[in-house]
PDB file of N, CA and C in Angstrom:
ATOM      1  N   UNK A   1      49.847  11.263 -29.482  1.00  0.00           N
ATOM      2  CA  UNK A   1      49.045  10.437 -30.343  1.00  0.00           C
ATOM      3  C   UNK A   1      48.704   9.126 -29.608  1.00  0.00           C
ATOM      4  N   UNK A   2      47.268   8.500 -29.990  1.00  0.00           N
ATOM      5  CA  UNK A   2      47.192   7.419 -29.352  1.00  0.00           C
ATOM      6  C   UNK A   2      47.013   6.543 -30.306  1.00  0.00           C
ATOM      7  N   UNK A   3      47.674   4.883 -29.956  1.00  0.00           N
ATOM      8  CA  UNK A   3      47.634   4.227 -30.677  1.00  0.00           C
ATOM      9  C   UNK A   3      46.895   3.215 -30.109  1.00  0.00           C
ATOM     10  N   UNK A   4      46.366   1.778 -30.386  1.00  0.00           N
ATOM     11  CA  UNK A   4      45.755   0.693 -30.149  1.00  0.00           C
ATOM     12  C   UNK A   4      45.210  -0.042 -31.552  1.00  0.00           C
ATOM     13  N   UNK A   5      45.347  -1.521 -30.563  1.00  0.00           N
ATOM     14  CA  UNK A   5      44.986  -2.720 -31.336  1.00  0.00           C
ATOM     15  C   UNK A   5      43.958  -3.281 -31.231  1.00  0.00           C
ATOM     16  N   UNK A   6      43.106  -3.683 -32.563  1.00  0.00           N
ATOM     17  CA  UNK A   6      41.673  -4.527 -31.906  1.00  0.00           C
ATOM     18  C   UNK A   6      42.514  -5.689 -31.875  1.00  0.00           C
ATOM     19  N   UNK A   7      41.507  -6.406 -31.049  1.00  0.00           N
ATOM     20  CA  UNK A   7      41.814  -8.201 -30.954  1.00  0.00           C
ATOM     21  C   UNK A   7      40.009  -8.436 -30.853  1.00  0.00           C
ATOM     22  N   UNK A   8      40.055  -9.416 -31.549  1.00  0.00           N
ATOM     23  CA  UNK A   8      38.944 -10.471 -32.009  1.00  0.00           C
ATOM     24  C   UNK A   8      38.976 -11.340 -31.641  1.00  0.00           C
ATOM     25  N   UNK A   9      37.930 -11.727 -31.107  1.00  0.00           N
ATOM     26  CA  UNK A   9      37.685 -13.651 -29.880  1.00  0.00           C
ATOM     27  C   UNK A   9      36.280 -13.797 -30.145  1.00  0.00           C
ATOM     28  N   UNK A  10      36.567 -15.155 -30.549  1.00  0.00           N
ATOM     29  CA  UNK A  10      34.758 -15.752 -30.746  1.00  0.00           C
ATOM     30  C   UNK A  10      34.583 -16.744 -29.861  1.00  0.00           C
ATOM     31  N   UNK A  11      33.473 -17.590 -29.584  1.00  0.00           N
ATOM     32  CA  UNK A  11      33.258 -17.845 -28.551  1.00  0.00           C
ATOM     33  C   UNK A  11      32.056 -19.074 -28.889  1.00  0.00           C
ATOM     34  N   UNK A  12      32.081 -19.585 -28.770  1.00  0.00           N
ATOM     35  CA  UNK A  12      30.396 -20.550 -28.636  1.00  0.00           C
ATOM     36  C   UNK A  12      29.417 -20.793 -27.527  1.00  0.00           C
ATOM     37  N   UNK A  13      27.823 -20.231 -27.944  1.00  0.00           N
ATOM     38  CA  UNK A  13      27.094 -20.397 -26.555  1.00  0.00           C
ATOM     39  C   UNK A  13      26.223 -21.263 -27.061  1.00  0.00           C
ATOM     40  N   UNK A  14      25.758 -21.803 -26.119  1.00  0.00           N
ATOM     41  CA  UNK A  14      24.598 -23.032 -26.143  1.00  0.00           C
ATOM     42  C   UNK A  14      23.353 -22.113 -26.300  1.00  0.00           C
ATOM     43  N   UNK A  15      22.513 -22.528 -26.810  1.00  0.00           N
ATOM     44  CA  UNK A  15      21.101 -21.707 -26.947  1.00  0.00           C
ATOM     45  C   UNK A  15      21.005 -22.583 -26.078  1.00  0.00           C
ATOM     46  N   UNK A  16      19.372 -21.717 -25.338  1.00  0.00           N
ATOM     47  CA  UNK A  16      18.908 -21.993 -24.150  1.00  0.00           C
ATOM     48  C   UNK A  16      18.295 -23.597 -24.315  1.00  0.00           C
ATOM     49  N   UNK A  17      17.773 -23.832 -25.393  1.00  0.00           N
ATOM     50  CA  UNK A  17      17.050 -25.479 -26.283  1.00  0.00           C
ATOM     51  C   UNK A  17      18.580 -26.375 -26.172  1.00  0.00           C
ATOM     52  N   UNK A  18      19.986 -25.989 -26.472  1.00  0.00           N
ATOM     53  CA  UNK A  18      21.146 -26.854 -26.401  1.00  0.00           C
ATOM     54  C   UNK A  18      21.700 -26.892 -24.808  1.00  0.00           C
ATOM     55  N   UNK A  19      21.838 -25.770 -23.986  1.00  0.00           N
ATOM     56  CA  UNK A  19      22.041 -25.849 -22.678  1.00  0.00           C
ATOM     57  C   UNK A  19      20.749 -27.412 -22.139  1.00  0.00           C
ATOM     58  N   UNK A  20      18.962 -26.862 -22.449  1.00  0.00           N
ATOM     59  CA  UNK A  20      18.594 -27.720 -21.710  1.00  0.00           C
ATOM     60  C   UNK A  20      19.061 -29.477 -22.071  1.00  0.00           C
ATOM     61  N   UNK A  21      19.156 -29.940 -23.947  1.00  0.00           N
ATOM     62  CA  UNK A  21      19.348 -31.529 -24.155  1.00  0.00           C
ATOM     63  C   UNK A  21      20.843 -31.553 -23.384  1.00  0.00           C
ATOM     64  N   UNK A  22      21.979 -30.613 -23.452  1.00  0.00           N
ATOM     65  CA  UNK A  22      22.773 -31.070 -22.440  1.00  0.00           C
ATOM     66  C   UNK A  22      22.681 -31.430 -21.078  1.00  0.00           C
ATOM     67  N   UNK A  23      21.880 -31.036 -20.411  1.00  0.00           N
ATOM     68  CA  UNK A  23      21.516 -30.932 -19.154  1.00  0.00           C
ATOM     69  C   UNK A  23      20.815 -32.372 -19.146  1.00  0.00           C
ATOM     70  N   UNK A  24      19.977 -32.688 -19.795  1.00  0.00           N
ATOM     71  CA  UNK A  24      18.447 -33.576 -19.808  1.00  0.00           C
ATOM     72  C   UNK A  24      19.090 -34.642 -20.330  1.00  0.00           C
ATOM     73  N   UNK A  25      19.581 -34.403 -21.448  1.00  0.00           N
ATOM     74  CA  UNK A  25      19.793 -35.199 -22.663  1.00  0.00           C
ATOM     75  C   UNK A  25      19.078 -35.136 -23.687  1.00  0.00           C
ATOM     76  N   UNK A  26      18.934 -35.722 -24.736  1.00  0.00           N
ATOM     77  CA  UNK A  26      18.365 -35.648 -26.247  1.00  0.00           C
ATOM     78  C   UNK A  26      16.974 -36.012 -26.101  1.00  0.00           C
ATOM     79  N   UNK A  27      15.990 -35.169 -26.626  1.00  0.00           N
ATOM     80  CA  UNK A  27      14.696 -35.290 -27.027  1.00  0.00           C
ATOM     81  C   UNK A  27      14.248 -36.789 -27.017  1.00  0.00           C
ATOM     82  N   UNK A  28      15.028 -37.832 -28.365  1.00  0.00           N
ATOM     83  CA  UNK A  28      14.523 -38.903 -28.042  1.00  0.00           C
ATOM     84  C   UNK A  28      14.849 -39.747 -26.940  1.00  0.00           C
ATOM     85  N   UNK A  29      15.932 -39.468 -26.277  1.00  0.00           N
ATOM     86  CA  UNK A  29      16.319 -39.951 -24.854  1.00  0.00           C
ATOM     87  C   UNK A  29      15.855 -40.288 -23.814  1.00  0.00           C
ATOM     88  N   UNK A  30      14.840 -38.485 -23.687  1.00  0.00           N
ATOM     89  CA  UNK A  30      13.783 -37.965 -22.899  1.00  0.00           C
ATOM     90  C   UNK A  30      12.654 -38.750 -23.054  1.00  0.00           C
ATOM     91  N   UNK A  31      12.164 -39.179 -24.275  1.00  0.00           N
ATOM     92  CA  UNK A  31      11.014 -39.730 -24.736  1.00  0.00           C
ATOM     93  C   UNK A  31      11.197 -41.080 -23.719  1.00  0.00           C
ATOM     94  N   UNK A  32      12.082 -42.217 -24.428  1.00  0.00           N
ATOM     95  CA  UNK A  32      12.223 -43.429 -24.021  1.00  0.00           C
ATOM     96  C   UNK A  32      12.669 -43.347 -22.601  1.00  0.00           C
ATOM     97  N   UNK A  33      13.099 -42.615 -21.668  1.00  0.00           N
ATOM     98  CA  UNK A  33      13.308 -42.992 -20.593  1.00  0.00           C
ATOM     99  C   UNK A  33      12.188 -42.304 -19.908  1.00  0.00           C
ATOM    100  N   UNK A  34      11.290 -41.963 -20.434  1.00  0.00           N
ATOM    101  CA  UNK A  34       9.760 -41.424 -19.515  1.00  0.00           C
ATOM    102  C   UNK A  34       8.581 -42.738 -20.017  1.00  0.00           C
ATOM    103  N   UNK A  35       9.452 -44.002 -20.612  1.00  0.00           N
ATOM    104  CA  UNK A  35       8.115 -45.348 -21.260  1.00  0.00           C
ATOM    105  C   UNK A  35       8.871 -45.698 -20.461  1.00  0.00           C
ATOM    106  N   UNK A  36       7.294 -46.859 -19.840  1.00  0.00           N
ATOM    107  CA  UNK A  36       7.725 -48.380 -19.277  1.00  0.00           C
ATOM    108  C   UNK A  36       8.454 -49.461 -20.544  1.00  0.00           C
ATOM    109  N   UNK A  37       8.885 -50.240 -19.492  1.00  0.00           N
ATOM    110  CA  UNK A  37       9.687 -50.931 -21.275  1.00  0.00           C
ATOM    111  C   UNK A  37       8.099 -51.881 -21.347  1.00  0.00           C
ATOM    112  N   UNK A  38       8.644 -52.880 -22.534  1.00  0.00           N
ATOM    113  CA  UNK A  38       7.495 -53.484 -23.331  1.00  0.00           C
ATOM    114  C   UNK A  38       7.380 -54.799 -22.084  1.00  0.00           C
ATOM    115  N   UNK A  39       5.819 -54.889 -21.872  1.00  0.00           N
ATOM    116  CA  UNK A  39       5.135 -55.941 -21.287  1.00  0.00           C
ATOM    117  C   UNK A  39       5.831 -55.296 -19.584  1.00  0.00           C
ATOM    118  N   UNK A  40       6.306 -54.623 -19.217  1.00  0.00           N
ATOM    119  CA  UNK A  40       6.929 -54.141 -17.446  1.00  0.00           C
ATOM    120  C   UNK A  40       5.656 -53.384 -16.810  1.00  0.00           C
ATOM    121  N   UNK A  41       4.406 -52.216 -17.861  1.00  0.00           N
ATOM    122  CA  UNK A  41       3.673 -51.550 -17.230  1.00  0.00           C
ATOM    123  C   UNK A  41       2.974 -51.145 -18.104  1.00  0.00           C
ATOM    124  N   UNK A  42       1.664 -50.507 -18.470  1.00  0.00           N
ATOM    125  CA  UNK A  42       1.007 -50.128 -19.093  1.00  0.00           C
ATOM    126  C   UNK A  42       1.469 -48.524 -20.184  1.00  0.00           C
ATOM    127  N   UNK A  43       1.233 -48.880 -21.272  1.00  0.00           N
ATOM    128  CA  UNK A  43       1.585 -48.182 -22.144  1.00  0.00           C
ATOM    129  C   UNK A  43       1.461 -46.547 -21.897  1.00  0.00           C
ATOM    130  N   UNK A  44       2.205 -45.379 -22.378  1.00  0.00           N
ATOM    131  CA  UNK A  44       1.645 -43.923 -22.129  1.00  0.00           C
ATOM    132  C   UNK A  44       1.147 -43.575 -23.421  1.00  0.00           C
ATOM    133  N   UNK A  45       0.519 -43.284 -23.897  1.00  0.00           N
ATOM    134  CA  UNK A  45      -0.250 -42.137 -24.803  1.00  0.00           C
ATOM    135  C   UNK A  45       0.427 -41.020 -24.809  1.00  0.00           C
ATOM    136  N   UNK A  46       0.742 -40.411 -26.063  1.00  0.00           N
ATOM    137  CA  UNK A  46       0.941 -39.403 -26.677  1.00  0.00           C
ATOM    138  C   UNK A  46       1.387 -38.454 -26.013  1.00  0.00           C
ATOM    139  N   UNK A  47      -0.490 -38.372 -25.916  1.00  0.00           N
ATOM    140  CA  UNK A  47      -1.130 -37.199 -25.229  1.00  0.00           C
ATOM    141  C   UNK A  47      -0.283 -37.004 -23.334  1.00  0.00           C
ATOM    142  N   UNK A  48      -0.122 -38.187 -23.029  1.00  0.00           N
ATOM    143  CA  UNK A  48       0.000 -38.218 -21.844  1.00  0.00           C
ATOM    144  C   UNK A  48       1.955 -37.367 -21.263  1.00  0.00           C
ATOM    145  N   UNK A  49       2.929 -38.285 -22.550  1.00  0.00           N
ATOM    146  CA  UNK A  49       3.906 -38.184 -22.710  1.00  0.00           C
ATOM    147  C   UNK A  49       4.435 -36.265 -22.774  1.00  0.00           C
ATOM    148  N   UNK A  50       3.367 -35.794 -23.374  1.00  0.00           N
ATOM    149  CA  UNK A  50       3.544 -34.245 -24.133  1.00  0.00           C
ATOM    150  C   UNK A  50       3.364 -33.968 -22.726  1.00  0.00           C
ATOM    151  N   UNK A  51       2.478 -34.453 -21.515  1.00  0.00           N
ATOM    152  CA  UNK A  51       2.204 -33.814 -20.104  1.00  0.00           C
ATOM    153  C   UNK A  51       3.912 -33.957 -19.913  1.00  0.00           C
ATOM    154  N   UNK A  52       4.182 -35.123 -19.583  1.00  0.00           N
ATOM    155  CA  UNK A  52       5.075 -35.453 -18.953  1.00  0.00           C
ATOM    156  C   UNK A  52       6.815 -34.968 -19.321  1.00  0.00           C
ATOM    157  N   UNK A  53       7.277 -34.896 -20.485  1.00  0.00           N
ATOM    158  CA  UNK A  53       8.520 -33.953 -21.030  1.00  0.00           C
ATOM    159  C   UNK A  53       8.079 -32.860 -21.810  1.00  0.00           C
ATOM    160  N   UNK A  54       6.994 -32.635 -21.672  1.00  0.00           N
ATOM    161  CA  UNK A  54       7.082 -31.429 -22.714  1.00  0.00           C
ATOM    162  C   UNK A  54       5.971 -31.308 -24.127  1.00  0.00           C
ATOM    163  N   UNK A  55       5.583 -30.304 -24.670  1.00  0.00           N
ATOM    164  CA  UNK A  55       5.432 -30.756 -26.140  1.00  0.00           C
ATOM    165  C   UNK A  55       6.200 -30.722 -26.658  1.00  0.00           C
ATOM    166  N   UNK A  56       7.610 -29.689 -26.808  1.00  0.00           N
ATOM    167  CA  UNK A  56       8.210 -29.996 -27.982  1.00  0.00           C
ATOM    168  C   UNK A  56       9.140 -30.945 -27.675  1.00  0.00           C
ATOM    169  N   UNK A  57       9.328 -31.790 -26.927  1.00  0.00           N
ATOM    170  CA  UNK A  57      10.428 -32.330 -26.824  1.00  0.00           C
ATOM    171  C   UNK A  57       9.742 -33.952 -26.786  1.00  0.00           C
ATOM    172  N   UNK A  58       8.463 -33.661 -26.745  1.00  0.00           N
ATOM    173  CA  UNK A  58       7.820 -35.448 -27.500  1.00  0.00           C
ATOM    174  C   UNK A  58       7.609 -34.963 -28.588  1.00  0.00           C
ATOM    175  N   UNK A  59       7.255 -34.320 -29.518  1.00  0.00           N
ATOM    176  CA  UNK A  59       7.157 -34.127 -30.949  1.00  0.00           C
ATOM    177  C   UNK A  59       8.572 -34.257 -31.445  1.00  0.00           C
ATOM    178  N   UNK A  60       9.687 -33.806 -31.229  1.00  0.00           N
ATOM    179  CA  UNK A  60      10.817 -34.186 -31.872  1.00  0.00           C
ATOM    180  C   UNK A  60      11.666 -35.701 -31.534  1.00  0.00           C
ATOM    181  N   UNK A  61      10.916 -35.939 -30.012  1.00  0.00           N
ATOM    182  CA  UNK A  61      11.265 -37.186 -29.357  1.00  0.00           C
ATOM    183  C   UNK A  61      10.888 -38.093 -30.017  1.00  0.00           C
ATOM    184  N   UNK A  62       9.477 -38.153 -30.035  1.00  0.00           N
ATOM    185  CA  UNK A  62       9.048 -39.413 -30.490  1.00  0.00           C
ATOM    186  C   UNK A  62       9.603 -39.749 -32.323  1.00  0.00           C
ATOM    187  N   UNK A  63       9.459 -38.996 -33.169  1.00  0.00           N
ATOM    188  CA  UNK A  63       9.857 -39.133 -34.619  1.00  0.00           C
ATOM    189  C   UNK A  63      11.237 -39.621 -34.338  1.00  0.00           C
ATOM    190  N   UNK A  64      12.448 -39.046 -34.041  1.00  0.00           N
ATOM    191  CA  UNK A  64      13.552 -39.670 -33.742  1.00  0.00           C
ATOM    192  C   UNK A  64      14.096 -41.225 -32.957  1.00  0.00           C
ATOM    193  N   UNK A  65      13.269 -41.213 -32.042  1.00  0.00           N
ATOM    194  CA  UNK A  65      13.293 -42.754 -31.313  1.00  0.00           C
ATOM    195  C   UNK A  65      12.554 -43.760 -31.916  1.00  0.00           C
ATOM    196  N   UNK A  66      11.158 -42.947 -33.007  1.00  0.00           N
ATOM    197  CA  UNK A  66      10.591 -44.233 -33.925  1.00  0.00           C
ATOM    198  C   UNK A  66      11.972 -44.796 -34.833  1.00  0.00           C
ATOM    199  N   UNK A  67      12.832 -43.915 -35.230  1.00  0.00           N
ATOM    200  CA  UNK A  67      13.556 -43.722 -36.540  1.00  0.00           C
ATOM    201  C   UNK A  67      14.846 -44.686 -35.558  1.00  0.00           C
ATOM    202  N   UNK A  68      14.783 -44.314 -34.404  1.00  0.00           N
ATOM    203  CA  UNK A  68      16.497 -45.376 -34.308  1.00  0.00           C
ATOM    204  C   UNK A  68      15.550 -46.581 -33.486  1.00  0.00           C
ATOM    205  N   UNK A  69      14.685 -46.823 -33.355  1.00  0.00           N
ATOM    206  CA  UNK A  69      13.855 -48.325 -33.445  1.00  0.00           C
ATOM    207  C   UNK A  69      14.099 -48.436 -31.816  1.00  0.00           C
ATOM    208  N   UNK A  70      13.950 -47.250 -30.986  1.00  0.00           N
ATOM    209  CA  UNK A  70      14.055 -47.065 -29.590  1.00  0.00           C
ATOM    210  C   UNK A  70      12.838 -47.484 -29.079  1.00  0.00           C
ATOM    211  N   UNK A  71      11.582 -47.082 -29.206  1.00  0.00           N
ATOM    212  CA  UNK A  71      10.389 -47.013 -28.278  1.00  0.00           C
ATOM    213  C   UNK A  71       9.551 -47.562 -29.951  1.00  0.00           C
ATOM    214  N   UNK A  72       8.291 -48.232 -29.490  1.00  0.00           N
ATOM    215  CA  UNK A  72       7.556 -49.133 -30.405  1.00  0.00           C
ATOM    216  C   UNK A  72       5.908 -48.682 -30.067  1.00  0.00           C
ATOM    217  N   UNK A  73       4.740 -48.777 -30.683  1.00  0.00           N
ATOM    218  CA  UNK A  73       3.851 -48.528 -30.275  1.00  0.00           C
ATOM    219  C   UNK A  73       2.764 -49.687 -29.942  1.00  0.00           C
ATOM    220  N   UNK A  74       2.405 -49.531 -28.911  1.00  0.00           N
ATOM    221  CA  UNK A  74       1.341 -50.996 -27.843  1.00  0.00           C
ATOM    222  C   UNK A  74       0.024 -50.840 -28.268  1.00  0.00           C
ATOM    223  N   UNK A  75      -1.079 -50.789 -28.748  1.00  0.00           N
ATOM    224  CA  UNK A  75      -2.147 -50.550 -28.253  1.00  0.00           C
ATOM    225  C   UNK A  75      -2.229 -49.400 -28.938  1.00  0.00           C
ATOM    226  N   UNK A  76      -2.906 -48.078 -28.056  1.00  0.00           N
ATOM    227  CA  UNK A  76      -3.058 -46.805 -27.986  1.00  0.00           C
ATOM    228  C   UNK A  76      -1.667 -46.039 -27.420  1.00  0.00           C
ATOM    229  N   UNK A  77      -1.015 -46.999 -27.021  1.00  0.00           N
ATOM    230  CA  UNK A  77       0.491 -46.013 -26.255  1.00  0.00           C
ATOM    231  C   UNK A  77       1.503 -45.836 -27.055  1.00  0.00           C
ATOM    232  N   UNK A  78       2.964 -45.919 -26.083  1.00  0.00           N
ATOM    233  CA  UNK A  78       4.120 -46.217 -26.518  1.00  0.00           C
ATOM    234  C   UNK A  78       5.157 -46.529 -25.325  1.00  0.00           C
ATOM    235  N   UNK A  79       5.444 -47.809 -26.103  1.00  0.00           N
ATOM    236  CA  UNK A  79       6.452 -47.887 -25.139  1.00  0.00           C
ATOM    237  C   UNK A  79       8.064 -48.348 -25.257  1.00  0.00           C
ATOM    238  N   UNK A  80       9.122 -48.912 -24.645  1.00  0.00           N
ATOM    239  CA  UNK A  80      10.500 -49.061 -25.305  1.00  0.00           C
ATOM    240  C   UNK A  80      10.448 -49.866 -25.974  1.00  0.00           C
ATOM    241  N   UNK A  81      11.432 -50.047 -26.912  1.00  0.00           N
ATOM    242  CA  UNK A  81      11.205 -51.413 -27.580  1.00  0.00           C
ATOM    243  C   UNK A  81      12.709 -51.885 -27.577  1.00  0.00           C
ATOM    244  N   UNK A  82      13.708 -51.579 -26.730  1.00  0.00           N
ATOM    245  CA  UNK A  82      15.133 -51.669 -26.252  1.00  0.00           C
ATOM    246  C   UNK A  82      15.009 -51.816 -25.055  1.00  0.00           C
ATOM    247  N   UNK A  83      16.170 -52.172 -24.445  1.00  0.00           N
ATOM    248  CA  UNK A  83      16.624 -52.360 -22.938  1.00  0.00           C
ATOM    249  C   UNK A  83      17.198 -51.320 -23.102  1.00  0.00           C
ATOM    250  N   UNK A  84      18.150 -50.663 -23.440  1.00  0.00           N
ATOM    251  CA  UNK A  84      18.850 -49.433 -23.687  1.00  0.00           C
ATOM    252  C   UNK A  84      19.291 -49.292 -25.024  1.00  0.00           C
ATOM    253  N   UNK A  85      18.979 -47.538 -24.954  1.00  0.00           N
ATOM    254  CA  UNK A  85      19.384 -46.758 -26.272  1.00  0.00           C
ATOM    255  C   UNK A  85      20.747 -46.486 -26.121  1.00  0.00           C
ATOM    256  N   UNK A  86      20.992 -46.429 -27.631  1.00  0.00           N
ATOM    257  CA  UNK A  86      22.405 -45.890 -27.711  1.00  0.00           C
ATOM    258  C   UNK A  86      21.988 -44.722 -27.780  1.00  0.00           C
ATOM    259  N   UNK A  87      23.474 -43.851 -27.331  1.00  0.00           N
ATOM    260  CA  UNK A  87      23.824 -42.733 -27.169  1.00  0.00           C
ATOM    261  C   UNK A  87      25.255 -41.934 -27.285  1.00  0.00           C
ATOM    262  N   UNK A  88      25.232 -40.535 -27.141  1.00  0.00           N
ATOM    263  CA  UNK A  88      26.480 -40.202 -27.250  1.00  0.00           C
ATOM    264  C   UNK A  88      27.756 -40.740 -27.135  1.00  0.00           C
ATOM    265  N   UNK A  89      28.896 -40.879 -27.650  1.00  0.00           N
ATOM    266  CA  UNK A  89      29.985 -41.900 -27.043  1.00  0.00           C
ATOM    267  C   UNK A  89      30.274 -40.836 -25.625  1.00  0.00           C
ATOM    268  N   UNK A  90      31.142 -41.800 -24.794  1.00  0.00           N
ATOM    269  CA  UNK A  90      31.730 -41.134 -23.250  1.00  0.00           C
ATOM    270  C   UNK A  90      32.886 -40.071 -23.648  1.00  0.00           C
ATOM    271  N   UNK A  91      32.383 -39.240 -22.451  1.00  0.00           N
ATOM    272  CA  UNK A  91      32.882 -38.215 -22.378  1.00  0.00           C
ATOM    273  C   UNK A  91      32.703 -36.912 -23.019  1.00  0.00           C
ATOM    274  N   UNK A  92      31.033 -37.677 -23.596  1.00  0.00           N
ATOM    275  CA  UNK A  92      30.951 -35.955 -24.659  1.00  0.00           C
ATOM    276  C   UNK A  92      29.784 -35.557 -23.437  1.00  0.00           C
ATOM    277  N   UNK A  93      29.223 -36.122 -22.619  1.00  0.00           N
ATOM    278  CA  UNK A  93      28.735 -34.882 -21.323  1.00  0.00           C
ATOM    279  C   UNK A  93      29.595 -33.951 -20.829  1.00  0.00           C
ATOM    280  N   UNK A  94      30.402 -34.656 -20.366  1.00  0.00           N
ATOM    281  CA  UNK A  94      31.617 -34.152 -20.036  1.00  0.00           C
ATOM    282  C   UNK A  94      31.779 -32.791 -20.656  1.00  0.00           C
ATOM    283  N   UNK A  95      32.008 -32.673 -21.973  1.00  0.00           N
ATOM    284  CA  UNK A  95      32.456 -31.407 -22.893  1.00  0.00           C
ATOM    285  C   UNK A  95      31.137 -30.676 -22.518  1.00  0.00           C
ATOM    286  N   UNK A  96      30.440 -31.325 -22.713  1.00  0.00           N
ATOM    287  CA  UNK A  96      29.266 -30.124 -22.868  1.00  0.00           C
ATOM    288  C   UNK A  96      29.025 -29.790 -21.546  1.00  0.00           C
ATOM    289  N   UNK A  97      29.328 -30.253 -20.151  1.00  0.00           N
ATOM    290  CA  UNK A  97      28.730 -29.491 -19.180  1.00  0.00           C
ATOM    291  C   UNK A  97      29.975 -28.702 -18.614  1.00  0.00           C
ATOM    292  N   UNK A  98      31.353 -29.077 -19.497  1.00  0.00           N
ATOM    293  CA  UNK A  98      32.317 -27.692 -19.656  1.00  0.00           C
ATOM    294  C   UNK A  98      31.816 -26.282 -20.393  1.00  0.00           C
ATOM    295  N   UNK A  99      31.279 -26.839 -21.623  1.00  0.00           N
ATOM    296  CA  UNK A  99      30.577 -25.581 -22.118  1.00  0.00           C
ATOM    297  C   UNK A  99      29.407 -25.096 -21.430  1.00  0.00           C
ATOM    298  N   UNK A 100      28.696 -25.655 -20.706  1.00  0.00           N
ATOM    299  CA  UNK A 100      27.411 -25.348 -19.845  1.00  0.00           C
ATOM    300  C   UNK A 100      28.112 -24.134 -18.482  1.00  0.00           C
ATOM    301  N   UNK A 101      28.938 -25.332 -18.354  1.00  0.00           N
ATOM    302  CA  UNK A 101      29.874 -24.359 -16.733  1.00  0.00           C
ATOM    303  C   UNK A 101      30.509 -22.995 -17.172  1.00  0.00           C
ATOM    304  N   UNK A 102      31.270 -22.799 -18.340  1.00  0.00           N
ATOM    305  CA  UNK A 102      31.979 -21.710 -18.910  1.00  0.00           C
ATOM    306  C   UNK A 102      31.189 -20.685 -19.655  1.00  0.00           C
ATOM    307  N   UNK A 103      30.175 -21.106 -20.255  1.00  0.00           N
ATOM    308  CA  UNK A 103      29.301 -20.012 -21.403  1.00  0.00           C
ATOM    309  C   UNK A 103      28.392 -20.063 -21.295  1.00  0.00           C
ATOM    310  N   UNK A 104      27.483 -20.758 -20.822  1.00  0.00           N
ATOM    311  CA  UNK A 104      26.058 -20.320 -21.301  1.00  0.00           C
ATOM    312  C   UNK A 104      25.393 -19.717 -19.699  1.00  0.00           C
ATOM    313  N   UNK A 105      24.987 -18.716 -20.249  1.00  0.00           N
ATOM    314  CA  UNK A 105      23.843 -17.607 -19.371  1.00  0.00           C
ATOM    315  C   UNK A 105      22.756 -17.411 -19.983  1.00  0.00           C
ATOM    316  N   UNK A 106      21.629 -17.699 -18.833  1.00  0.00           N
ATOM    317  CA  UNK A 106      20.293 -17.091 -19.892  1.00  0.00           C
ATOM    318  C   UNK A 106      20.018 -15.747 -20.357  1.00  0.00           C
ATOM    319  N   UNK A 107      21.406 -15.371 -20.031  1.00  0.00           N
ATOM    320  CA  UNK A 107      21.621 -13.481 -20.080  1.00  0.00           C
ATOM    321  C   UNK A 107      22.240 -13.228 -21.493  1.00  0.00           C
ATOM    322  N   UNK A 108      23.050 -14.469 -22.005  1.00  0.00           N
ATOM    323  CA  UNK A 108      23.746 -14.557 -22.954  1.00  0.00           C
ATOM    324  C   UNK A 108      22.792 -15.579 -24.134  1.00  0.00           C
ATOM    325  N   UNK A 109      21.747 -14.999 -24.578  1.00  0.00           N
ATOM    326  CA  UNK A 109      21.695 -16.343 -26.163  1.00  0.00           C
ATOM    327  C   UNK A 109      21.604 -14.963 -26.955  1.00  0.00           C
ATOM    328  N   UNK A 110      21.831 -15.898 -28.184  1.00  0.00           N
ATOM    329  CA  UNK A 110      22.047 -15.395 -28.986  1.00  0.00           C
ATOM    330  C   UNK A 110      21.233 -14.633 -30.400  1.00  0.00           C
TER     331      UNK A 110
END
């Protein structure tokens, strides 16, 4: 007779969208560190910004960095309206590019 045991292990993977803000950092992050700060250089446009990180990641960028009072709008542009954003407390890259190093494959989402 044969006998055996299941064993059950779960696991957490980064979707390929959480692998990249770990990697990059956060949408609005992305936003404000692709503006000149205010009065340093001429403002970017929108339009210009969506070239430069992405579309979706200035469409979720920009609404979020209006909302924590990060980047301000000039003219026709946008630009910082901080010297620096806050961000994650230290050491949570750290975790996440443990979870980046250990689990995530673009072979593996979910």
């Amino acid at each position: 007779m044969i006998s055996f045991e299941s064993h059950e292990t779960q696991s957490h993977v980064l979707t390929p969208e959480g692998a990249q803000v770990a990697l990059h950092g956060s949408h609005e992050a992305r936003v404000w560190a692709a503006l000149p700060a205010k009065g340093a250089g001429s403002p970017i446009a929108p339009a210009k910004l969506k070239n430069i990180i992405g579309d979706d990641a200035a469409k979720v960028g920009q609404g979020r960095a209006f909302k924590n009072s990060w980047i301000a709008k000039e003219g026709d542009g946008l630009v910082k309206a901080v010297c620096q954003q806050r961000s994650a407390p230290r050491g949570s890259s750290d975790l996440w590019q443990g979870i980046i190093n250990r689990r995530y494959s673009p072979e593996r989402t979910p």
